[in-house]
Protein backbone atom coordinates (compact mmCIF):
# COMPACT_ATOMS: atom_id res chain seq x y z
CA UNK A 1 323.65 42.61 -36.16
CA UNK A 2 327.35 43.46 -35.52
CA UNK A 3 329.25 45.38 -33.45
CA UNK A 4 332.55 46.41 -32.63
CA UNK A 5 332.51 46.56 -29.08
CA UNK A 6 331.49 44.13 -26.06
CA UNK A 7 328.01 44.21 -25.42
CA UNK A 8 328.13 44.09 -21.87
CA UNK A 9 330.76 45.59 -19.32
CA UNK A 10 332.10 42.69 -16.25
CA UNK A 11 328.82 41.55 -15.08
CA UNK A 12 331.08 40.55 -11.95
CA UNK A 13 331.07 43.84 -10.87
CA UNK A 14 327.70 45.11 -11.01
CA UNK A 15 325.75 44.64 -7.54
CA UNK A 16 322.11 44.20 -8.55
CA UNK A 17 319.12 42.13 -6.71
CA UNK A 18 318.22 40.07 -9.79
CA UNK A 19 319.97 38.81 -12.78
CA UNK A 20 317.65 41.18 -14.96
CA UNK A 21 318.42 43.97 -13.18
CA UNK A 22 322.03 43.18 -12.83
CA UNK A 23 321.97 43.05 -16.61
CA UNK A 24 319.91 46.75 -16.93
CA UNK A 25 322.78 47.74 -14.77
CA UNK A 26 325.51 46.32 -16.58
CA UNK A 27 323.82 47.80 -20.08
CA UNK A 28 323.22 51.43 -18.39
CA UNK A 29 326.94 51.62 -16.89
CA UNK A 30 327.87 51.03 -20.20
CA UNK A 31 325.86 53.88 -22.17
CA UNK A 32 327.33 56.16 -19.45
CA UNK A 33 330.69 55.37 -19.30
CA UNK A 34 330.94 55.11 -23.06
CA UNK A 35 328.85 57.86 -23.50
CA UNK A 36 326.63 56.63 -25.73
CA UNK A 37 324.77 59.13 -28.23
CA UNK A 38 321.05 58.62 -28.75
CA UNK A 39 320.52 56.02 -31.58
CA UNK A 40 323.83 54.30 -30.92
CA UNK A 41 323.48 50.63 -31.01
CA UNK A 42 323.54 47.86 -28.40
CA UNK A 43 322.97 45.06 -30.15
CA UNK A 44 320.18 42.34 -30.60
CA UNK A 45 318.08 40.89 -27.91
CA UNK A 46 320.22 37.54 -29.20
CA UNK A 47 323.85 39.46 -28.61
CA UNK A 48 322.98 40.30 -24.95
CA UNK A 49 321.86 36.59 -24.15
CA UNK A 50 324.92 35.28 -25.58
CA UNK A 51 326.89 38.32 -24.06
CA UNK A 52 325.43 37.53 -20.37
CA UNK A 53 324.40 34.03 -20.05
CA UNK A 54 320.72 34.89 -18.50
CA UNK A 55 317.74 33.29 -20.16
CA UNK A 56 315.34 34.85 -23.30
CA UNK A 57 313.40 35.73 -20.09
CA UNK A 58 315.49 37.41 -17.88
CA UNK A 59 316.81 39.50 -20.73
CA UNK A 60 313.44 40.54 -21.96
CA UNK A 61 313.13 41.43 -18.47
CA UNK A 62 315.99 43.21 -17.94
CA UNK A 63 315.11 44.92 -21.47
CA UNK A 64 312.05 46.51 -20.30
CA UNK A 65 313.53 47.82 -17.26
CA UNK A 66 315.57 49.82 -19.76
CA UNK A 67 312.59 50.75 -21.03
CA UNK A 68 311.12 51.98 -18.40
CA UNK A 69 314.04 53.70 -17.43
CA UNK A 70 313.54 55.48 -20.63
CA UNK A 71 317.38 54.36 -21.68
CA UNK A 72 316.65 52.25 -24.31
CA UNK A 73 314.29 51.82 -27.65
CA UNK A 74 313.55 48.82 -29.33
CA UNK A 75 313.24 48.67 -33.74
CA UNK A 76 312.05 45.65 -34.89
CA UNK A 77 312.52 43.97 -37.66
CA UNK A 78 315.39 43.77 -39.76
CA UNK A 79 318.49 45.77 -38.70
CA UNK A 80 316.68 46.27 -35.72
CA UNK A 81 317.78 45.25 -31.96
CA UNK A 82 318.48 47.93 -28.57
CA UNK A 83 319.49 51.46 -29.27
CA UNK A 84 320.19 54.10 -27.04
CA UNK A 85 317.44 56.50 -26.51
CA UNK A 86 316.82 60.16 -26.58
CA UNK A 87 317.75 61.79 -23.39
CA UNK A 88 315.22 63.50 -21.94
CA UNK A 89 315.65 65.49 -18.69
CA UNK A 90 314.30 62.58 -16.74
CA UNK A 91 317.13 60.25 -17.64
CA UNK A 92 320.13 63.04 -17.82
CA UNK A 93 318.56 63.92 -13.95
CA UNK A 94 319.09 60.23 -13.07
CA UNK A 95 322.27 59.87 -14.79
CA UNK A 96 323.60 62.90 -12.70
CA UNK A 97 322.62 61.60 -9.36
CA UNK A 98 323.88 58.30 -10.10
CA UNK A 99 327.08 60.09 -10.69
CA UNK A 100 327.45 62.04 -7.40
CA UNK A 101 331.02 62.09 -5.51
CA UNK A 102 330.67 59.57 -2.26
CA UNK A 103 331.00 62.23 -0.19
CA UNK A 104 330.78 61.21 3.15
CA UNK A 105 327.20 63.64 3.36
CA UNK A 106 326.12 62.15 0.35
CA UNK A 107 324.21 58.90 1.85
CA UNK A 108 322.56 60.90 4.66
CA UNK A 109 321.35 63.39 2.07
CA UNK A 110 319.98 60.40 -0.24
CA UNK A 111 318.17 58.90 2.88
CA UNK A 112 316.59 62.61 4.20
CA UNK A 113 315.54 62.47 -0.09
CA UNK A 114 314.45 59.60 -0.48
CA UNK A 115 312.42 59.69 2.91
CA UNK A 116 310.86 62.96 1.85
CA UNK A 117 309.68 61.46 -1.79
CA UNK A 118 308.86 57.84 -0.38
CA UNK A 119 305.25 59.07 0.34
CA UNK A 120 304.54 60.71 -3.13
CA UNK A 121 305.68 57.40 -4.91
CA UNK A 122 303.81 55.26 -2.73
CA UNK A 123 300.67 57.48 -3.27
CA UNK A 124 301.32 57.39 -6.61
CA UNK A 125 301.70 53.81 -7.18
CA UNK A 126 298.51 53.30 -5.21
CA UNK A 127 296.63 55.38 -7.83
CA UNK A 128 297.76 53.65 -10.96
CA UNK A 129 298.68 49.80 -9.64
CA UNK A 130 297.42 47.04 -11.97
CA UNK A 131 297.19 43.64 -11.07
CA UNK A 132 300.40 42.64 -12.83
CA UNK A 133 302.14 44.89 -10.90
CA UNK A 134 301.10 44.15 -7.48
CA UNK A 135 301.54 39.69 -8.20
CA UNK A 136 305.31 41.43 -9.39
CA UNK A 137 305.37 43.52 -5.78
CA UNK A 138 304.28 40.35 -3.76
CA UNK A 139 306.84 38.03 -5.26
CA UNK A 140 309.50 40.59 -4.31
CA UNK A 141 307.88 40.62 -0.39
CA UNK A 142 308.65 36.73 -0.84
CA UNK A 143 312.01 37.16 -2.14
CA UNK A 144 312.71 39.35 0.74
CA UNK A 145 311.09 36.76 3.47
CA UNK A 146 313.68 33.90 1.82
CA UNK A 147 316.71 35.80 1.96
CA UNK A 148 319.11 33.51 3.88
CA UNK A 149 321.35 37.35 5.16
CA UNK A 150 321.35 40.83 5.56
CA UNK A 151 323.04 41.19 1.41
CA UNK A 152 320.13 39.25 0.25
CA UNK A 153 317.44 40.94 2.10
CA UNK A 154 318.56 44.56 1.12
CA UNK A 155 318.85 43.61 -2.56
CA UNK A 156 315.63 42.54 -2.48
CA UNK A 157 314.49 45.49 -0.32
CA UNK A 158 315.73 48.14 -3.07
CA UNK A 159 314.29 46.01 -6.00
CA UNK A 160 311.10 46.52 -4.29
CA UNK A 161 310.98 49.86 -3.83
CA UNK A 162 311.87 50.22 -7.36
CA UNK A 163 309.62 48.08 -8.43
CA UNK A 164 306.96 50.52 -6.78
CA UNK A 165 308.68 53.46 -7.64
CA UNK A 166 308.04 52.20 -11.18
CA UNK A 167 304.31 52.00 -10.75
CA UNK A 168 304.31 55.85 -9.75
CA UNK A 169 303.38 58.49 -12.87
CA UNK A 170 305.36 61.71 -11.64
CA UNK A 171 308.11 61.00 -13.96
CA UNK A 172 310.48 63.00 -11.90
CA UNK A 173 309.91 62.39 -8.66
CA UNK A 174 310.31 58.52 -9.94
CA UNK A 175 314.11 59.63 -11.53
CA UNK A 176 315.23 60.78 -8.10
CA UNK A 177 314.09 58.57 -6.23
CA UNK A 178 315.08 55.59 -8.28
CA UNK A 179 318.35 57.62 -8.46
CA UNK A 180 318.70 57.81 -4.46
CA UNK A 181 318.18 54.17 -3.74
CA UNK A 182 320.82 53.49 -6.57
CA UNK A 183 323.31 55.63 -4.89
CA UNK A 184 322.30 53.88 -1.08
CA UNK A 185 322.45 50.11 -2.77
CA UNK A 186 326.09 50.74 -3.85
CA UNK A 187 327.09 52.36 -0.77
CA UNK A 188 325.14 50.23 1.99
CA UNK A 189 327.59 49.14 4.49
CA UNK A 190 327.62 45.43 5.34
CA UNK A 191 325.35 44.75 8.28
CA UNK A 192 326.63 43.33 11.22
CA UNK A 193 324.20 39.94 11.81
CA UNK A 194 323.55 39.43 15.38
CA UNK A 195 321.65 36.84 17.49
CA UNK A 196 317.98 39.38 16.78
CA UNK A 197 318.92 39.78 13.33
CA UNK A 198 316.31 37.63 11.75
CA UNK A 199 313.45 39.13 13.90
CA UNK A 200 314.87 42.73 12.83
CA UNK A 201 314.71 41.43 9.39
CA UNK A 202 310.76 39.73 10.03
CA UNK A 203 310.16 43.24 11.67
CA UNK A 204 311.27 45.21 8.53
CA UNK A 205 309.66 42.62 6.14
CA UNK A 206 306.09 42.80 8.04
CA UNK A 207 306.44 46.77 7.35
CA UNK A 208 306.88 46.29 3.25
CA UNK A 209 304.01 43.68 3.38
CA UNK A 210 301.89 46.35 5.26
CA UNK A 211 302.93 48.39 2.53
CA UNK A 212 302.27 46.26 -0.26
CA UNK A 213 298.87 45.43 0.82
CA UNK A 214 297.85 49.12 1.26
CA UNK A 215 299.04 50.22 -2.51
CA UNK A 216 297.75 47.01 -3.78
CA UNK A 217 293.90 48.02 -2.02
CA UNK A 218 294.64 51.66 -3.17
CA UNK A 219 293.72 52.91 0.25
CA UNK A 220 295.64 55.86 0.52
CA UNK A 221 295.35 56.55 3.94
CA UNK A 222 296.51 53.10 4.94
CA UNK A 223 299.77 54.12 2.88
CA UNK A 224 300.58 57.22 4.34
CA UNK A 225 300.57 54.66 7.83
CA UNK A 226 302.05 52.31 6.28
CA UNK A 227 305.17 54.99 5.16
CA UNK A 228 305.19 56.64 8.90
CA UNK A 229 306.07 53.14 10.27
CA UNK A 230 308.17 52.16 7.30
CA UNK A 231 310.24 55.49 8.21
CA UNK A 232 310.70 54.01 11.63
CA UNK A 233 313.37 51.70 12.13
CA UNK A 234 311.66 48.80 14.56
């Protein structure tokens, strides 16, 4: 299928914890700073491999987390490919919080948000968790424990929690919370690695396993622990 514009954006510039997320990224930035109407297309699953680089794969992953995000439908078949959805109030809420001024309030008020939702999501995801997601939640845990720095760790640290945030069923509470840790990934400081940093980082990694294991067992009482001492920097 054709088009008359690139199908991606700089790919350079988006700051994402896995190719197919960078690529979600790179395809969402576009539908909002183009605004895109519902129905307009993106092209073929074909266009955005040749567009990024990334593997069938990792653009059939990056696909459904479009999907997910409610951004994106799929029509098969011929003069089918990736259009833009129907906006719903779930997606305009995340597109408007993804869109807030860097204030300098604006990352304290994401944290006190996101802390205050972080319990609901968790519950939720330990409700409706399937197998496939929790072998997807426990290779981001190891991604996390192999991160060689601070940048590595973090990106695998939000993907996580989106990952889980993903798994919850309150469709709004998901949007704003997905839509904090957006705004906290692109505005996360650079941490300053000392001589403890790598048992700060085992500390913090021990606290999402903890967490893992309890939504995974669906024990919700071993969550809402788990989120007290995830709140609590170690």
């Amino acid at each position: 299928m054709a088009t008359t514009r690139p199908v991606l954006g700089d790919l350079s510039t988006a700051a994402a914890p896995s190719r197919a997320e960078q690529l979600a990224s790179a395809v969402e930035r576009r539908i909002r700073e183009e605004s895109l109407a519902p129905g307009s297309p993106l092209g073929t699953l074909e266009d955005l491999q040749g567009a990024s680089g990334y593997s069938r794969p990792t653009v059939n992953e990056a696909v459904r987390v479009l999907r997910d995000r409610g951004l994106v439908r799929i029509k098969p078949g011929r003069g089918g490919g990736l259009f833009v959805a129907e906006r719903g109030p779930v997606v305009r809420l995340r597109h408007t919080l993804l869109a807030v001024d860097e204030e300098p309030t604006t990352v304290t008020e994401a944290i006190e948000l996101r802390d205050h939702l972080e319990l609901l999501i968790d519950l939720g995801a330990a409700r409706c968790r399937t197998e496939r997601d929790v072998t997807a939640l426990r290779a981001l845990l190891a991604r996390m424990a192999e991160a060689s720095d601070w940048a590595g760790f973090m990106a695998a640290n939000w993907a996580l929690h989106e990952r889980i945030a993903a798994v919850s069923p309150n469709a709004m509470a998901r949007a704003v919370y997905v839509g904090t840790l957006g705004h906290l990934s692109s505005t996360s400081a650079a941490y300053d690695e000392g001589p403890d940093s790598r048992a700060y980082r085992a500390r913090r990694h021990q606290a999402h396993v903890d967490l893992v294991a309890a939504i995974a067992d669906g024990d919700e009482q071993r969550v809402r622990t788990a989120v007290e001492r995830h709140a609590t920097p170690s």
